[in-house]
Protein backbone atom coordinates (compact mmCIF):
# COMPACT_ATOMS: atom_id res chain seq x y z
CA UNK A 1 134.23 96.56 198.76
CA UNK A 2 138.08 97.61 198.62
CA UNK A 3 138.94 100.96 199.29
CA UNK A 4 140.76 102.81 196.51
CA UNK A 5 142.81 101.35 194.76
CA UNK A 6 145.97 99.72 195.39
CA UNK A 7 148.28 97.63 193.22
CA UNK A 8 146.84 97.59 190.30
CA UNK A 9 143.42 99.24 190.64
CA UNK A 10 144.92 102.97 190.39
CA UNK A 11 142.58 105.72 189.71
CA UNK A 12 141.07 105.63 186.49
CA UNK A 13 140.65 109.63 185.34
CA UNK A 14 140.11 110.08 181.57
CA UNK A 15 137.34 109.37 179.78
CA UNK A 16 137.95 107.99 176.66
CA UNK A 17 139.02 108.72 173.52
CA UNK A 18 137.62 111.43 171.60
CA UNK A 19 138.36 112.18 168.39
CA UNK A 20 138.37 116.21 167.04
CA UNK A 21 135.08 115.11 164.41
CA UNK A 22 133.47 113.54 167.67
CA UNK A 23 133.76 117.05 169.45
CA UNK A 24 130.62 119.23 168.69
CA UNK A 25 131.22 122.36 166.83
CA UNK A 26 131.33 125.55 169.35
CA UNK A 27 129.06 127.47 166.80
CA UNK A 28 126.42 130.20 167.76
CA UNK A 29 122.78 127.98 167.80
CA UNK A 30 120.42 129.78 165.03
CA UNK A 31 117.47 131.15 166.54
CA UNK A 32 114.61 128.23 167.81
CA UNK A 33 111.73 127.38 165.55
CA UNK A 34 109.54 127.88 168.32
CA UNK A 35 110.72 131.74 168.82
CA UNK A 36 107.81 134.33 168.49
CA UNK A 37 105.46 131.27 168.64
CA UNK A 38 102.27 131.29 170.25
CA UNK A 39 101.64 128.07 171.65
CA UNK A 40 98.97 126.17 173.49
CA UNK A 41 99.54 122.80 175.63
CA UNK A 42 97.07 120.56 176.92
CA UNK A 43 97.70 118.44 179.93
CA UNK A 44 100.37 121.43 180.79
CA UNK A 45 100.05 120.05 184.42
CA UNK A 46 102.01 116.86 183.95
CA UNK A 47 105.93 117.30 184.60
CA UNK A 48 106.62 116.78 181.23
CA UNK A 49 104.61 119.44 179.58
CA UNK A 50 105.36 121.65 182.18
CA UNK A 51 108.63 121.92 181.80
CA UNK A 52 108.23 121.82 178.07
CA UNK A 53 106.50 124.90 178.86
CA UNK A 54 109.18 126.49 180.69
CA UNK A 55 111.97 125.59 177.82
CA UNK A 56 109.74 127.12 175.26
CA UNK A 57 108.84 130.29 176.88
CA UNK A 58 112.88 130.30 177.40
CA UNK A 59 113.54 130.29 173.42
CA UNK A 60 111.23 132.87 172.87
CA UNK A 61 107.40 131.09 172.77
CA UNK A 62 104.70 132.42 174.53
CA UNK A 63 103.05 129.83 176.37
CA UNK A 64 99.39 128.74 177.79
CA UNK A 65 97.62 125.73 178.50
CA UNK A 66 94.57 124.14 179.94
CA UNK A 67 94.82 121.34 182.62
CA UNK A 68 91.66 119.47 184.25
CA UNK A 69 92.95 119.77 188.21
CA UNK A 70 94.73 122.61 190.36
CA UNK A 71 98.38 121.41 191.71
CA UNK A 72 101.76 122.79 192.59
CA UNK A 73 102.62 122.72 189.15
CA UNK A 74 99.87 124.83 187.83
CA UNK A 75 100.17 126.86 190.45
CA UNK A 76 103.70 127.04 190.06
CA UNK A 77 103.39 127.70 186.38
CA UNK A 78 100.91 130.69 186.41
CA UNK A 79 103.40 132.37 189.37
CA UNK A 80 105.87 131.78 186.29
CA UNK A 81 103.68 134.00 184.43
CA UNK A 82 102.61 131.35 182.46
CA UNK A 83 98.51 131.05 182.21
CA UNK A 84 96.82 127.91 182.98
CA UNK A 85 93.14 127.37 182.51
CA UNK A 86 91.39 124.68 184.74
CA UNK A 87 88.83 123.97 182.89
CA UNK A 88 90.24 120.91 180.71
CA UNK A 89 87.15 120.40 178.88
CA UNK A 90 86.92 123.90 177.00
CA UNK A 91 86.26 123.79 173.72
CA UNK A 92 87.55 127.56 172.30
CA UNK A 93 91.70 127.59 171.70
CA UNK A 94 92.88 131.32 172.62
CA UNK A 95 92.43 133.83 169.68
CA UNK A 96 96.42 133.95 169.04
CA UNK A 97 97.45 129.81 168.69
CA UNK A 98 99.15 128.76 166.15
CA UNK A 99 100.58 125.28 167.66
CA UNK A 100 98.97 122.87 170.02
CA UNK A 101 101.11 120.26 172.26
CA UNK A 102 99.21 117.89 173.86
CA UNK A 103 100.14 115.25 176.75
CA UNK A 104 100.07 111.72 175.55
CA UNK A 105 97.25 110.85 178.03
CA UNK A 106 94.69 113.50 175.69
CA UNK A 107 91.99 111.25 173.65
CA UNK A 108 92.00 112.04 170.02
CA UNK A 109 88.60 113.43 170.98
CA UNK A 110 89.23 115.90 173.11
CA UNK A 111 86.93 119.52 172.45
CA UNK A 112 90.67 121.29 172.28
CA UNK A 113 91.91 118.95 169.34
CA UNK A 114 89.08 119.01 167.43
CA UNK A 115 89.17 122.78 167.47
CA UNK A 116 92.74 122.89 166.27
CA UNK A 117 91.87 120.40 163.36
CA UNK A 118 88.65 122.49 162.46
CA UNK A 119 90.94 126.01 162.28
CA UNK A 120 94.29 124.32 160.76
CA UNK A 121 96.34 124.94 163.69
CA UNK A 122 99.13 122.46 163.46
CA UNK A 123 99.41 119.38 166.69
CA UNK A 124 101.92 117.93 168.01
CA UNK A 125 102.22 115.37 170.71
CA UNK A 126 104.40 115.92 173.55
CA UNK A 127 107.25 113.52 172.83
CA UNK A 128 107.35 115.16 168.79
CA UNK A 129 107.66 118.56 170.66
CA UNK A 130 110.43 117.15 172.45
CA UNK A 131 112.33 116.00 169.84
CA UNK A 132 112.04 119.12 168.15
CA UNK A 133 113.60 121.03 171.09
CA UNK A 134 116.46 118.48 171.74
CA UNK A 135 117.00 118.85 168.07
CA UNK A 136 118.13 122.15 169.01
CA UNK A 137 120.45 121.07 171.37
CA UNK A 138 122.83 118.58 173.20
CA UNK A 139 120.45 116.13 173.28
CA UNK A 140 120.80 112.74 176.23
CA UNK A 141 117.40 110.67 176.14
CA UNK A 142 117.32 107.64 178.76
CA UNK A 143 115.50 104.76 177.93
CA UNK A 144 114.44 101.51 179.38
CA UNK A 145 111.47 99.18 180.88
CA UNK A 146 112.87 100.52 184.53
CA UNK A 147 114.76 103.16 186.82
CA UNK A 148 114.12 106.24 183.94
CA UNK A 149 113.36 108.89 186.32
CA UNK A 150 115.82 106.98 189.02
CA UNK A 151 118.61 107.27 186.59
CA UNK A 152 117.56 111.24 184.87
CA UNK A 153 117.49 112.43 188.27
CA UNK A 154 120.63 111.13 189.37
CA UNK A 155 122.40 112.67 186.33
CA UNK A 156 120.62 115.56 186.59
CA UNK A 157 121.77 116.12 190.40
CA UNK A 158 125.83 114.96 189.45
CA UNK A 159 125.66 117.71 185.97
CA UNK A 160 124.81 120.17 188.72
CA UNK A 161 126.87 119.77 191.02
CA UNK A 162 129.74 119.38 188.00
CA UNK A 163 128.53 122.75 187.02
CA UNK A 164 127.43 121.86 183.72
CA UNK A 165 123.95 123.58 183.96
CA UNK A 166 121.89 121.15 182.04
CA UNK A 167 118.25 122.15 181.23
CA UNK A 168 115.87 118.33 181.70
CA UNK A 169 112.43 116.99 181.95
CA UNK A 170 112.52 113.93 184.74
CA UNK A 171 109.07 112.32 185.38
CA UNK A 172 108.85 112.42 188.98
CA UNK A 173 109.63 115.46 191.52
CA UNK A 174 113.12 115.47 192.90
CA UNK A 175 113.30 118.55 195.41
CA UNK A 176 117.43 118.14 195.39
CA UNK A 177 117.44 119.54 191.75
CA UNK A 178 114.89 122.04 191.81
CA UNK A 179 111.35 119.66 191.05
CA UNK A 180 110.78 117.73 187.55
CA UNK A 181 111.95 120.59 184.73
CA UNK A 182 114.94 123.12 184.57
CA UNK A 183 115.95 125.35 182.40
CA UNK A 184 119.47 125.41 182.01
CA UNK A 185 122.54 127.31 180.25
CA UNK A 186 121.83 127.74 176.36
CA UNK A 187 125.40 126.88 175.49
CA UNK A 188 127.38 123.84 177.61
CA UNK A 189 129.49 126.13 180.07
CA UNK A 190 132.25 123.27 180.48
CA UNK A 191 134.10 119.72 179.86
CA UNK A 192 134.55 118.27 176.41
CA UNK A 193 131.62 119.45 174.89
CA UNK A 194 132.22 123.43 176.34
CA UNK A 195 130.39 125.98 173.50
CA UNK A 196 127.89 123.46 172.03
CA UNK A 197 123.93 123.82 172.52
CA UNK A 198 122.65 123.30 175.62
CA UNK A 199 122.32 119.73 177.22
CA UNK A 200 118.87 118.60 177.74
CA UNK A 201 118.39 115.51 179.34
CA UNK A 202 114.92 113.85 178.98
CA UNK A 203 113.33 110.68 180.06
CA UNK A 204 112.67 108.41 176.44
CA UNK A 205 109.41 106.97 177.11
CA UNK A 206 108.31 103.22 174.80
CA UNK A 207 104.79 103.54 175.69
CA UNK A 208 103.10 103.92 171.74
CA UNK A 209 106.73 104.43 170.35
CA UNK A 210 107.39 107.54 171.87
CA UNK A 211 110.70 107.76 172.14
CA UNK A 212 110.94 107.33 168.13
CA UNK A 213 110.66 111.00 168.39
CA UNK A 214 113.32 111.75 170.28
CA UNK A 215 116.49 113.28 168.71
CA UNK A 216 119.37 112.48 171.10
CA UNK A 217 123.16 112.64 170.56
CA UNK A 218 123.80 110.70 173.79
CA UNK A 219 121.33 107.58 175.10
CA UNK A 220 121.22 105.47 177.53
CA UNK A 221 119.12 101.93 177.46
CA UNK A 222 119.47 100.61 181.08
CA UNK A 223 117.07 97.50 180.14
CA UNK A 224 114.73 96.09 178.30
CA UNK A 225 111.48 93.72 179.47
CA UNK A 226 107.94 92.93 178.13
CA UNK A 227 105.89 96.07 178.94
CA UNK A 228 103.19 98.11 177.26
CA UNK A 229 102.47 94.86 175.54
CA UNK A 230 98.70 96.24 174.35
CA UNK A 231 100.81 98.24 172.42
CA UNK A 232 103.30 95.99 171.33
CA UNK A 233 101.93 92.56 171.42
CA UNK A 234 105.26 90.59 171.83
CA UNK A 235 108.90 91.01 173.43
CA UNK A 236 110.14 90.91 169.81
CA UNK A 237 108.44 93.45 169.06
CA UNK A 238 109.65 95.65 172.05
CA UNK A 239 113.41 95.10 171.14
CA UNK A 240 112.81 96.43 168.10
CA UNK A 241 111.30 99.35 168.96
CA UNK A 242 114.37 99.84 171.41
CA UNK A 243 116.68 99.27 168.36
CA UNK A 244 114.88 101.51 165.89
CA UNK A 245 115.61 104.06 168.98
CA UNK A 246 119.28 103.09 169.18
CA UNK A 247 119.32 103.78 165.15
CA UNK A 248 118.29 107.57 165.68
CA UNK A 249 121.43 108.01 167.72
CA UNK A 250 124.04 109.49 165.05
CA UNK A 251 127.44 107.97 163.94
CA UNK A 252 130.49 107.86 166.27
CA UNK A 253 131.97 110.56 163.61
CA UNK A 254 129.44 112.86 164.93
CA UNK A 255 129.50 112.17 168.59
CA UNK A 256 127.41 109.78 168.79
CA UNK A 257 126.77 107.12 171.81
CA UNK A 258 124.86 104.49 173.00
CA UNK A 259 125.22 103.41 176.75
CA UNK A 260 123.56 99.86 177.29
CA UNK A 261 123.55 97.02 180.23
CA UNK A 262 126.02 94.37 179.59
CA UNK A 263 122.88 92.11 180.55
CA UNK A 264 119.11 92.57 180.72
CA UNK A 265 118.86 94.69 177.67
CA UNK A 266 118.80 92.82 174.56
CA UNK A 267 121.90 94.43 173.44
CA UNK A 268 123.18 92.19 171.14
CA UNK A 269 119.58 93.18 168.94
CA UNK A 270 119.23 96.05 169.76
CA UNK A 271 122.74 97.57 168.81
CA UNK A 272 123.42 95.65 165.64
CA UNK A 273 124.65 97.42 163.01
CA UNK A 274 124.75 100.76 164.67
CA UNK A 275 127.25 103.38 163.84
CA UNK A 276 127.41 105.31 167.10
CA UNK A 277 130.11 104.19 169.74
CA UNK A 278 128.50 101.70 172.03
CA UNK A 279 129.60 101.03 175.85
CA UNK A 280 128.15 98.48 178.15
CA UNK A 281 127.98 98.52 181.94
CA UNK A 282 126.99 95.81 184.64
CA UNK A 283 128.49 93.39 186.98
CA UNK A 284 130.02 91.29 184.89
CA UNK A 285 133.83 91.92 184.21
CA UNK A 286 133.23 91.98 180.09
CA UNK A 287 131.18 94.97 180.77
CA UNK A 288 133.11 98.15 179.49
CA UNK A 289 132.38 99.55 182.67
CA UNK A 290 132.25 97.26 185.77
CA UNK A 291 129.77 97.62 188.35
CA UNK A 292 130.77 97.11 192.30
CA UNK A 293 128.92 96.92 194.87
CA UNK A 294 128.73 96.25 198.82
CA UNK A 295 125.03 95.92 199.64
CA UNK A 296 125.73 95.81 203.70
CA UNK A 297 127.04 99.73 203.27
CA UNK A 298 125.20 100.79 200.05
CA UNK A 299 129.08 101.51 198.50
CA UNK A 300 129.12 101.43 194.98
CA UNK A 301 132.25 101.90 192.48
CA UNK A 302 132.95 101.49 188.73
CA UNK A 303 135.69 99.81 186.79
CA UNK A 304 137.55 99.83 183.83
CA UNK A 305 139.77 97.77 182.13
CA UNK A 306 140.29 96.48 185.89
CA UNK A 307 141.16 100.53 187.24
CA UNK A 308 139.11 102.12 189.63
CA UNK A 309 137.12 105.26 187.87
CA UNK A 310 134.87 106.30 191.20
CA UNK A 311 133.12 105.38 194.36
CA UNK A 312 130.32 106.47 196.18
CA UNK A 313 127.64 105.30 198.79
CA UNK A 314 124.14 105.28 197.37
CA UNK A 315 121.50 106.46 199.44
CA UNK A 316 118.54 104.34 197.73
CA UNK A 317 119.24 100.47 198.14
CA UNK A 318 119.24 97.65 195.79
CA UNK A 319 121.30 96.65 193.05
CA UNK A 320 119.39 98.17 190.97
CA UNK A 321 119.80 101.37 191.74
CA UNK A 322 123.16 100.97 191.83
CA UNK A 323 123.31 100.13 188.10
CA UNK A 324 120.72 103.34 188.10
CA UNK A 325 123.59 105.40 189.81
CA UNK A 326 126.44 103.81 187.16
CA UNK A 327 124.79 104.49 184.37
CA UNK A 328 124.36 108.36 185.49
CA UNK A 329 128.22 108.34 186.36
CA UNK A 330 129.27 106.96 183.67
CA UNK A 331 126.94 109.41 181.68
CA UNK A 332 128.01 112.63 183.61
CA UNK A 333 131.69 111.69 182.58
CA UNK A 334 131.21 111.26 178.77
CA UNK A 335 129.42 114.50 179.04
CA UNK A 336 132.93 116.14 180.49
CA UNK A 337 132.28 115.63 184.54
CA UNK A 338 135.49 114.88 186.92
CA UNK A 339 135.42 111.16 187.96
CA UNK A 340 136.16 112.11 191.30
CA UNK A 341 133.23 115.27 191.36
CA UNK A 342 131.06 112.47 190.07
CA UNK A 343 131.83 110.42 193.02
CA UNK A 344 131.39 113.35 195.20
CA UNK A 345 127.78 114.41 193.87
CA UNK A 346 126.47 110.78 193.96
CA UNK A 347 127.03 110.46 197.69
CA UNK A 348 125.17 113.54 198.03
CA UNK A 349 122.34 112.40 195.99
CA UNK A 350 119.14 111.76 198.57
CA UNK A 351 116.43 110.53 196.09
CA UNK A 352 113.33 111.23 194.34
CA UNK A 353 109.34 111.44 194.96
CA UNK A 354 107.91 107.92 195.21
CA UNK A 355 111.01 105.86 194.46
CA UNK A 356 111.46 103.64 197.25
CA UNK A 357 110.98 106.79 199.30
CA UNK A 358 110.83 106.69 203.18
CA UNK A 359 107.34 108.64 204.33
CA UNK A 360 108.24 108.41 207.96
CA UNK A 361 107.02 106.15 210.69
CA UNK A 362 103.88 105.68 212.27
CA UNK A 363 103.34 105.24 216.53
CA UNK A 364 101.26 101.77 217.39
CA UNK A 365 101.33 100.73 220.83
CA UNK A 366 104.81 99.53 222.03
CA UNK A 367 106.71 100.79 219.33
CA UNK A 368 106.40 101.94 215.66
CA UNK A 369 105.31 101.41 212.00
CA UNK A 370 107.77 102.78 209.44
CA UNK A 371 105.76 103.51 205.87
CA UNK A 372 107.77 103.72 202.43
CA UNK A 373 106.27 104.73 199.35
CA UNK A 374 107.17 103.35 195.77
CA UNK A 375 106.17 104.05 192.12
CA UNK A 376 106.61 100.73 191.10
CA UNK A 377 104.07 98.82 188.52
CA UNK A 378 105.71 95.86 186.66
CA UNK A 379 107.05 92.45 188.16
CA UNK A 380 110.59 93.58 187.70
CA UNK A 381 110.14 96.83 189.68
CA UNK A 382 108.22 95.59 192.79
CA UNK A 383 110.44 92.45 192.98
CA UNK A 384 113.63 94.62 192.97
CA UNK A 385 111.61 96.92 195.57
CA UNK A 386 110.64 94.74 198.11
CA UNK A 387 113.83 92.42 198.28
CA UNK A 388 116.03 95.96 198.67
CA UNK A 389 113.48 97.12 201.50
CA UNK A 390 113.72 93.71 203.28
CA UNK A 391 117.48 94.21 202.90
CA UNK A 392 118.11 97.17 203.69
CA UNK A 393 115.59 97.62 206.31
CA UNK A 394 115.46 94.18 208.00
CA UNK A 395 111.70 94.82 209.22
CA UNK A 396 110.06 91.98 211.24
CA UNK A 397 107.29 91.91 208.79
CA UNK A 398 107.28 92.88 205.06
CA UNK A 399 103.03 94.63 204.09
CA UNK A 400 103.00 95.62 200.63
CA UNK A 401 99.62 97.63 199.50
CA UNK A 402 100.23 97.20 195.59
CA UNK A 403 97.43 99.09 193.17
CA UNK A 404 98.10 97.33 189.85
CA UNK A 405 97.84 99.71 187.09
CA UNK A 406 96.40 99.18 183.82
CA UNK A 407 94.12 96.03 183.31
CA UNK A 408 95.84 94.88 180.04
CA UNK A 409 99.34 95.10 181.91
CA UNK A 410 98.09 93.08 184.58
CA UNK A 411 96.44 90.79 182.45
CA UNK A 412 99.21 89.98 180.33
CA UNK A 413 101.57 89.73 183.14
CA UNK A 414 99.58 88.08 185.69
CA UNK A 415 102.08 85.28 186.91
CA UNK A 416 104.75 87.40 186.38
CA UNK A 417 102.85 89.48 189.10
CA UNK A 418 102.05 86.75 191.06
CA UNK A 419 105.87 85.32 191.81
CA UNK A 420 106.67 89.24 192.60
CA UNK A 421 105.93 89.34 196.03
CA UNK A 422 107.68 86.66 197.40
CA UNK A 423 109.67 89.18 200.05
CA UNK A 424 106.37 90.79 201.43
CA UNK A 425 104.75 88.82 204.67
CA UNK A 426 101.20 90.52 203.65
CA UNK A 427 99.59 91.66 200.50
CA UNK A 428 96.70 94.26 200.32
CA UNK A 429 95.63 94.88 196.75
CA UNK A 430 93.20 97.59 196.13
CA UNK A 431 91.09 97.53 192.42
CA UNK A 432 92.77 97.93 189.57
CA UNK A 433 94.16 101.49 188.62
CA UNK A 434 92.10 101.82 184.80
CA UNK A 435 93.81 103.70 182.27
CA UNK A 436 93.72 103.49 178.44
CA UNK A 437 92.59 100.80 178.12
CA UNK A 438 88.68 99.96 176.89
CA UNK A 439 86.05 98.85 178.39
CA UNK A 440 86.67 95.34 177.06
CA UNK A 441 89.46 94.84 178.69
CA UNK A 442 88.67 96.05 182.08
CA UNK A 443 85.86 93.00 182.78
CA UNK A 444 88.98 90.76 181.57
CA UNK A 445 91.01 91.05 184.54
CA UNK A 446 90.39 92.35 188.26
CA UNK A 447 92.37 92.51 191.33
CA UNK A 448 90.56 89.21 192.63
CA UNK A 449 92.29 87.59 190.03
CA UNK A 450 96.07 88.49 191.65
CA UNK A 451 94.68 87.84 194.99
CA UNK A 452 93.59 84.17 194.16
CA UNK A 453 97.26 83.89 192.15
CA UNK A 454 98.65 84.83 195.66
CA UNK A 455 96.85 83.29 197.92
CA UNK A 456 97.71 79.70 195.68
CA UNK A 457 101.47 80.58 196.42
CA UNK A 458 100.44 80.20 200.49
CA UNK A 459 100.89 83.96 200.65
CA UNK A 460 98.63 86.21 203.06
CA UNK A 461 96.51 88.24 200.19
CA UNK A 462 93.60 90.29 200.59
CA UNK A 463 91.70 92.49 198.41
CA UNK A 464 90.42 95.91 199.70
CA UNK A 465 88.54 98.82 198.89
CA UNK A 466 88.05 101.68 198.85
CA UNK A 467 91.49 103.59 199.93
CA UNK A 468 90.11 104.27 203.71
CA UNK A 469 89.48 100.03 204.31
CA UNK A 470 92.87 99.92 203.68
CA UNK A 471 94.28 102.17 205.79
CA UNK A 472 91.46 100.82 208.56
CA UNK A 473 92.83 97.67 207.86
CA UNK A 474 96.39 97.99 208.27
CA UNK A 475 95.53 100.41 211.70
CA UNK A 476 94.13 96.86 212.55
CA UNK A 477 97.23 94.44 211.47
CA UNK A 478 100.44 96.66 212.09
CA UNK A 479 102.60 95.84 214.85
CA UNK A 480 105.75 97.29 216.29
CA UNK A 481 108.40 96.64 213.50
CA UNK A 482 106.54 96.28 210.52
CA UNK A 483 107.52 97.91 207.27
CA UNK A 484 104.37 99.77 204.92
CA UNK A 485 105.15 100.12 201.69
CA UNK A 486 102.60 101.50 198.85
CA UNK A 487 103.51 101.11 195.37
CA UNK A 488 101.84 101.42 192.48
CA UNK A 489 101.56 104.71 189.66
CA UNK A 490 97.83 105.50 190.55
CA UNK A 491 96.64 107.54 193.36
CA UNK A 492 97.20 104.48 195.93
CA UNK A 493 99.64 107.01 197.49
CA UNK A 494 97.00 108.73 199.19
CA UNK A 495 96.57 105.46 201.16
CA UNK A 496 100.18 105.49 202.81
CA UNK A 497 99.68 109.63 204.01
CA UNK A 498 95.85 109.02 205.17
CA UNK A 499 97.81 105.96 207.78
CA UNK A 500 100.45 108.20 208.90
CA UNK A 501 98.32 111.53 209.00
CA UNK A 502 95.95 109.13 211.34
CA UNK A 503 98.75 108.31 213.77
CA UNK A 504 98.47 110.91 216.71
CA UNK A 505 101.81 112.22 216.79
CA UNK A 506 102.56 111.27 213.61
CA UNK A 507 103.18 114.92 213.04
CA UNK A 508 102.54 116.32 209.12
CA UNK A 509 102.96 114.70 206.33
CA UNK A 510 104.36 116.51 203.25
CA UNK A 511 101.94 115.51 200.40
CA UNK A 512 103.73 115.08 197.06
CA UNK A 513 101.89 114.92 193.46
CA UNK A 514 102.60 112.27 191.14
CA UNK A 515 104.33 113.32 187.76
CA UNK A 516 104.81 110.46 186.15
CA UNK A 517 104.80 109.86 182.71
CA UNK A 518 101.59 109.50 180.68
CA UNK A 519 102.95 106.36 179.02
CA UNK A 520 103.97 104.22 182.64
């Protein structure tokens, strides 16, 4: 990739025009509705009601919650002075409640609901809770079938270094910004929107329509695929939910804006007849923003009307998360950030928790192992995944252990599945990860199924259990240059640490808890 810019790529610094009604008003905020509030939240472990926990208590609430397992976070959270009850299947709600938040993963059933319907106290899910707070403030929701938390936690990092103190919920830990949640200036310190509410960026979940609840001023929709089709039933039906999104986004006249991929994203649907400004990004050179990229050194840059805006060298590979890190630039600038700072804080960006993330390496005799860990669950993501790990890491052999999660998204997706793998040399698939779905469904679909799909491409397949035949097995089948990678969103994690933990100098591996969203 050129170097900047020379004839006529010259640096690109402004961006765009805004007009004085597109500027929000520098007015005190009134006083949050949930100030003086006392307020219970179940599922307060997960990184999404936890910090939801945090931004309350910061407006005034005061906060408690119930959780079934110990972690960091809880522990975390009651150091915050913030109780947390273990036992998740309590019945009683504390004497002085008067709203419960529950996690999206909580049955209908649960002892803590029912008691709240049986007293009157009024329930809201997480993602209506959320909307409630952004409605408070600058609100930036990021949508899209892939790279959510990617893509938060880049813009996250970039707003901090920019010094525009954003407060955010990102469903996966990112150590760099301080974990999944942060609680951030109450006014905008700086840029273009300097004296408005706060900015809080969030991840917009589709799983059951929950980003419908959102209320963002700012939105991003980096793609758009079949997923969550239990929910959904068809494609169609997913774009519109991804337009009726787009269509809570307010007009251009009131600072409105919709970021969208040139391709991959339906945009053509999904934006008609919107009032907001709209921007596209992507590779092609019709995109409002052009996407650059040279793989071989990870440099990315962005475009504009042929001008060079920024460049910077990504530190997770694929092209994919370069469009992850564009979409965050481009987002940081509308929000006020320097081009140039941009640049600066994406270079410094190292990655998140279980995105593509390197666990360390693993002695066998005559050389070593090296074991990555990934989050990805849908055709799209572990495609992407493996082809930017052959890439960028040129092992001699490719061994994916994949844990598909959810039997009705494997089910429904099966070939798709099946045609993923085509970069790995070996495929270890352990059972199926069950969530949500019924009982039904799970004798639909198994991980046999996959294996046979695999096995008729002429691919090496196998299916394992439980977690400790894997890691026997791959102690067994490893050689000096092979590449481990575990992916999946269930608790096939455990399987990469238990094979490097077993190495004997392998040294001690830093254990990391999931957060991902209850809808993945």
């Amino acid at each position: 990739m050129p170097g900047p810019p020379h004839g006529r790529y010259t640096l690109y610094m402004t961006t765009g025009t805004r007009t004085a009604s597109s500027i929000p008003s520098s007015a005190p905020a009134a006083p949050s509705r949930f100030a003086g509030r006392n307020l219970h939240l179940i599922g307060i472990g997960g990184c999404g009601l936890s910090g939801l926990a945090r931004m309350l208590r910061g407006v005034g609430a005061v906060c408690c919650g119930t959780d079934r397992t110990p972690s960091p976070v809880t522990d975390g959270l009651i150091a915050d002075g913030i109780p947390v009850n273990l036992d998740d299947g309590q019945s009683e709600l504390p004497d002085e409640c008067d709203l419960v938040i529950a996690s999206a993963a909580v049955p209908p059933d649960h002892p803590q609901l029912l008691a709240a319907e049986s007293r009157g106290t009024e329930v809201l899910r997480y993602a209506e809770a959320l909307g409630q707070v952004q409605s408070e403030r600058t609100g930036i929701s990021l949508a899209g079938t892939h790279g959510k938390s990617t893509t938060t936690a880049m813009l996250c990092h970039v707003l901090i270094e920019c010094g525009l103190d954003p407060s955010f919920i990102v469903g996966a830990m990112c150590e760099q910004i301080g974990g999944g949640a942060r609680v951030g200036a109450p006014t905008v310190p700086c840029g273009s929107f300097a004296g408005a509410p706060g900015l809080l960026i969030a991840e917009a979940c589709e799983f059951d329509r929950s980003f419908h609840h959102h209320r963002p001023r700012i939105a991003l929709i980096n793609n758009l695929e079949e997923d969550h089709l239990d929910i959904y039933g068809t494609l169609e039906r997913v774009v519109e939910a991804f337009a009726e999104f787009a269509r809570l986004i307010p007009s251009a006249d009131d600072g409105g804006f919709l970021l969208i991929a040139h391709d991959g994203a339906h945009r053509r649907q999904v934006t008609a007849g919107l009032t907001c400004e709209v921007a596209t990004f992507g590779y092609s050179p019709s995109a409002d923003y052009q996407v650059v990229t040279d793989a071989g050194v990870r440099r990315v840059g962005l475009l504009r009307g042929g001008m060079w805006l920024t460049q910077w060298t990504n530190s997770m590979p694929g092209e994919h998360n370069a469009m992850n890190a564009a979409a965050a630039a481009i987002l940081a600038a509308r929000l006020g950030a320097d081009w140039e700072a941009i640049g600066l804080a994406l270079d410094s960006f190292k990655g998140i928790d279980r995105r593509m993330q390197r666990l360390g390496a693993r002695t066998v005799p005559g050389g070593e192992v090296v074991v990555f860990d990934d989050y990805g669950h849908h055709p799209t993501e572990v495609d992407a995944t493996l082809r930017a790990l052959r890439a960028a890491e040129k092992p001699d052999r490719l061994i994916c252990v994949f844990q598909p999660h959810q039997h009705s998204r494997t089910r429904f997706l099966l070939d798709e599945f099946a045609q993923s793998f085509s970069s790995a040399d070996v495929v270890i698939v352990p059972p199926l990860y069950f969530v949500r779905d019924s009982e039904i469904e799970k004798q639909r679909v198994s991980a046999r199924d996959l294996v046979d799909r695999l096995r008729k491409r002429g691919q090496t397949a196998m299916h394992l259990y439980p977690f400790e035949a894997i890691s026997e097995q791959l102690e067994v089948i490893c050689r000096p240059g092979d590449l481990v990678v575990i992916m999946g969103a269930g608790p096939v994690w455990k399987v990469g640490r238990d094979f490097l933990a077993s190495g004997d100098d392998s040294g001690p591996v830093e254990i990391s808890i999931h957060c991902g969203p209850a809808g993945s």
